[in-house]
Protein backbone atom coordinates (compact mmCIF):
# COMPACT_ATOMS: atom_id res chain seq x y z
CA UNK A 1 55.95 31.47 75.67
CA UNK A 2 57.93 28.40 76.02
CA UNK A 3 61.78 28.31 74.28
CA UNK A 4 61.04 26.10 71.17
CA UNK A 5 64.05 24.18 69.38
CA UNK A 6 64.81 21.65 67.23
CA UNK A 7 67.63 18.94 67.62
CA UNK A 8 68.07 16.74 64.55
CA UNK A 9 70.69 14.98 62.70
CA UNK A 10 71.82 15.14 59.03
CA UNK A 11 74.27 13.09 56.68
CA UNK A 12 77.06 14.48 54.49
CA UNK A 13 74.94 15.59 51.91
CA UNK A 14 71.83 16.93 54.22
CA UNK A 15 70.30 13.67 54.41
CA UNK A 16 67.43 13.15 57.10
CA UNK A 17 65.29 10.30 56.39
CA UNK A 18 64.61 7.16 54.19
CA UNK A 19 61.30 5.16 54.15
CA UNK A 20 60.03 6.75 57.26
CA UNK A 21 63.40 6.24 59.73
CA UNK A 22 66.61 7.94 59.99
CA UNK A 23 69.00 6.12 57.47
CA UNK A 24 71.31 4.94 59.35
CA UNK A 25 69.36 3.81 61.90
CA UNK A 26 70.66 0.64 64.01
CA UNK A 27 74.25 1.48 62.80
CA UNK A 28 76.29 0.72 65.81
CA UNK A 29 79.59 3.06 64.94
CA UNK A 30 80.41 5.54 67.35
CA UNK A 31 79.61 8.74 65.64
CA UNK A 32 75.57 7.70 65.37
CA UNK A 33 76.07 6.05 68.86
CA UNK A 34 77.26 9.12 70.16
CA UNK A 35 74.40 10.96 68.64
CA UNK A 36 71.77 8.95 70.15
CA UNK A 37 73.30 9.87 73.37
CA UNK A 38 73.82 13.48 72.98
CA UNK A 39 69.98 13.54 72.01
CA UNK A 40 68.79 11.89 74.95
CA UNK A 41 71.28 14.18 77.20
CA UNK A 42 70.18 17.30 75.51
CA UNK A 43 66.32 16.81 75.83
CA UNK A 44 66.38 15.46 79.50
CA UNK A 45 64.33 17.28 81.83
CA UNK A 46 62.79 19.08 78.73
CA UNK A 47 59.49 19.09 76.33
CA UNK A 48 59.72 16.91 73.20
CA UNK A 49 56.62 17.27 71.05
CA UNK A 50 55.91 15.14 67.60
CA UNK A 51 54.27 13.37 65.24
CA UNK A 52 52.86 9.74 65.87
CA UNK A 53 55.53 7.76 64.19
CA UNK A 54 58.36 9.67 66.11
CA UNK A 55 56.54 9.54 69.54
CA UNK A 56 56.27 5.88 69.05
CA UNK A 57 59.67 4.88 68.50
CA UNK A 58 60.54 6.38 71.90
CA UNK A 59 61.43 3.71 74.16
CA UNK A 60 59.75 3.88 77.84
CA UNK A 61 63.28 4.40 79.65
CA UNK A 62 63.39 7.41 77.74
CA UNK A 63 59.98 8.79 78.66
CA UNK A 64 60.67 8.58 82.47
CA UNK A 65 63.52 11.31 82.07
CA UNK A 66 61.40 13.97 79.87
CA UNK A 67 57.71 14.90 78.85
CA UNK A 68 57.25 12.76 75.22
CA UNK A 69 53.55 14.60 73.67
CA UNK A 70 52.15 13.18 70.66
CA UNK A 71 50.79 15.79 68.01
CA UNK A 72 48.63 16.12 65.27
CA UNK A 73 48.40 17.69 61.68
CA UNK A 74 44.91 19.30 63.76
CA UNK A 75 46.91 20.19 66.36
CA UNK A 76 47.51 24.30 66.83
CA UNK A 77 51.08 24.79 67.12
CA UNK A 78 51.01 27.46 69.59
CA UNK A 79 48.20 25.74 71.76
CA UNK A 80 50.26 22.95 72.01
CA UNK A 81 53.18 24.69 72.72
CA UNK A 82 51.44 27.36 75.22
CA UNK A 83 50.70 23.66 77.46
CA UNK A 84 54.74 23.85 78.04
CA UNK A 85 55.17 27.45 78.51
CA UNK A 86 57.60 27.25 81.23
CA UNK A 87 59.56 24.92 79.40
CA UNK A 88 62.08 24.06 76.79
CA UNK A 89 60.05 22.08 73.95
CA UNK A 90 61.81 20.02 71.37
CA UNK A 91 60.05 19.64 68.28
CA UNK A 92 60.16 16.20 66.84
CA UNK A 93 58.87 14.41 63.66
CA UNK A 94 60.73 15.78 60.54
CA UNK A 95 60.24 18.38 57.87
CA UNK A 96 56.07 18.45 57.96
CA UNK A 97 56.13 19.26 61.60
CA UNK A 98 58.52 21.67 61.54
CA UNK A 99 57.46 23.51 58.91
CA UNK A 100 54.01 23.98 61.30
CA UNK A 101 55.95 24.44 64.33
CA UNK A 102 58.42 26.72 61.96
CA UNK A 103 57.51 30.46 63.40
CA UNK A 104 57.71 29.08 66.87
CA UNK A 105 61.17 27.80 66.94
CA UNK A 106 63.81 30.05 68.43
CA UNK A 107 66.93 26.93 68.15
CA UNK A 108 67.89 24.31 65.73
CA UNK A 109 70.94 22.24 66.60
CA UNK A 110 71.88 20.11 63.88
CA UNK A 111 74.38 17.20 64.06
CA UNK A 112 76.52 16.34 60.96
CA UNK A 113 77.09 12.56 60.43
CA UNK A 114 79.35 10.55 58.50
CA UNK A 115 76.42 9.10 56.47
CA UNK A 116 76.89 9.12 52.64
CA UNK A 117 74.29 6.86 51.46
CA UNK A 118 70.65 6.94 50.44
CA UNK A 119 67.73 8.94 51.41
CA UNK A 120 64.64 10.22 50.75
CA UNK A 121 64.20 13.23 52.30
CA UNK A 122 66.58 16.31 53.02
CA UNK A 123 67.24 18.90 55.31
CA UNK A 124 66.51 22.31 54.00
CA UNK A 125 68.38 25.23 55.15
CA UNK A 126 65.58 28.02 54.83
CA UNK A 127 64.10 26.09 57.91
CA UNK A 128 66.49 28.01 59.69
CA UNK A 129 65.30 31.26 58.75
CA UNK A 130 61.82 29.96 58.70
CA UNK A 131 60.70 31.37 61.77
């Protein structure tokens, strides 16, 4: 079975997501620059599986580098993660798909940002434990 882990990044508060994006998304100070970055670095060479929204906003540059696979609420989890079973996948997409992808993942690494604003949707901490 393939190592299965999840790299995301939260705000001060647990923070995740606002209308569908990251909320601070497009802020150009260092800390969320440097996040980007470490993402890309991180998943290079690797798996990253998710949802439509996330698998679109992935620019083409960054598809060259590492395997980007769209997924679906149909999708079975461990069918689409026994197609990478040699491999590291990354599970992309937020809370819903990692709550289906939950007794599969093995990793989380979580980023804490300076954010201190507005959101919509958290990260829980029983995700952790989840699997």
């Amino acid at each position: 079975m393939a190592e299965v882990r999840v790299i995301c990044a939260i705000g001060k508060h647990g923070q995740l997501g606002l209308n569908g994006r990251l909320p601070w998304e497009g802020n150009p100070a260092a800390p969320y620059k440097a996040d980007v970055q470490r993402f890309f670095d991180l998943t290079k060479g690797h798996v990253i599986v998710a949802g439509p929204r996330t698998f679109r906003s992935f620019p083409d540059w960054a598809r060259r580098d590492r395997v980007v696979t769209e997924i679906h609420a149909t999708d079975s989890p461990r069918m689409v993660i026994e197609k990478y079973s040699d491999r590291v996948v990354f599970v992309g997409g937020g809370p819903l798909v990692w709550k289906a992808y939950a007794p599969f993942i093995s990793h989380w690494d979580v980023t804490r940002l300076p954010y201190d604003g507005e959101a919509d949707r958290y990260f829980d901490p029983i995700w952790l434990c989840a699997g």
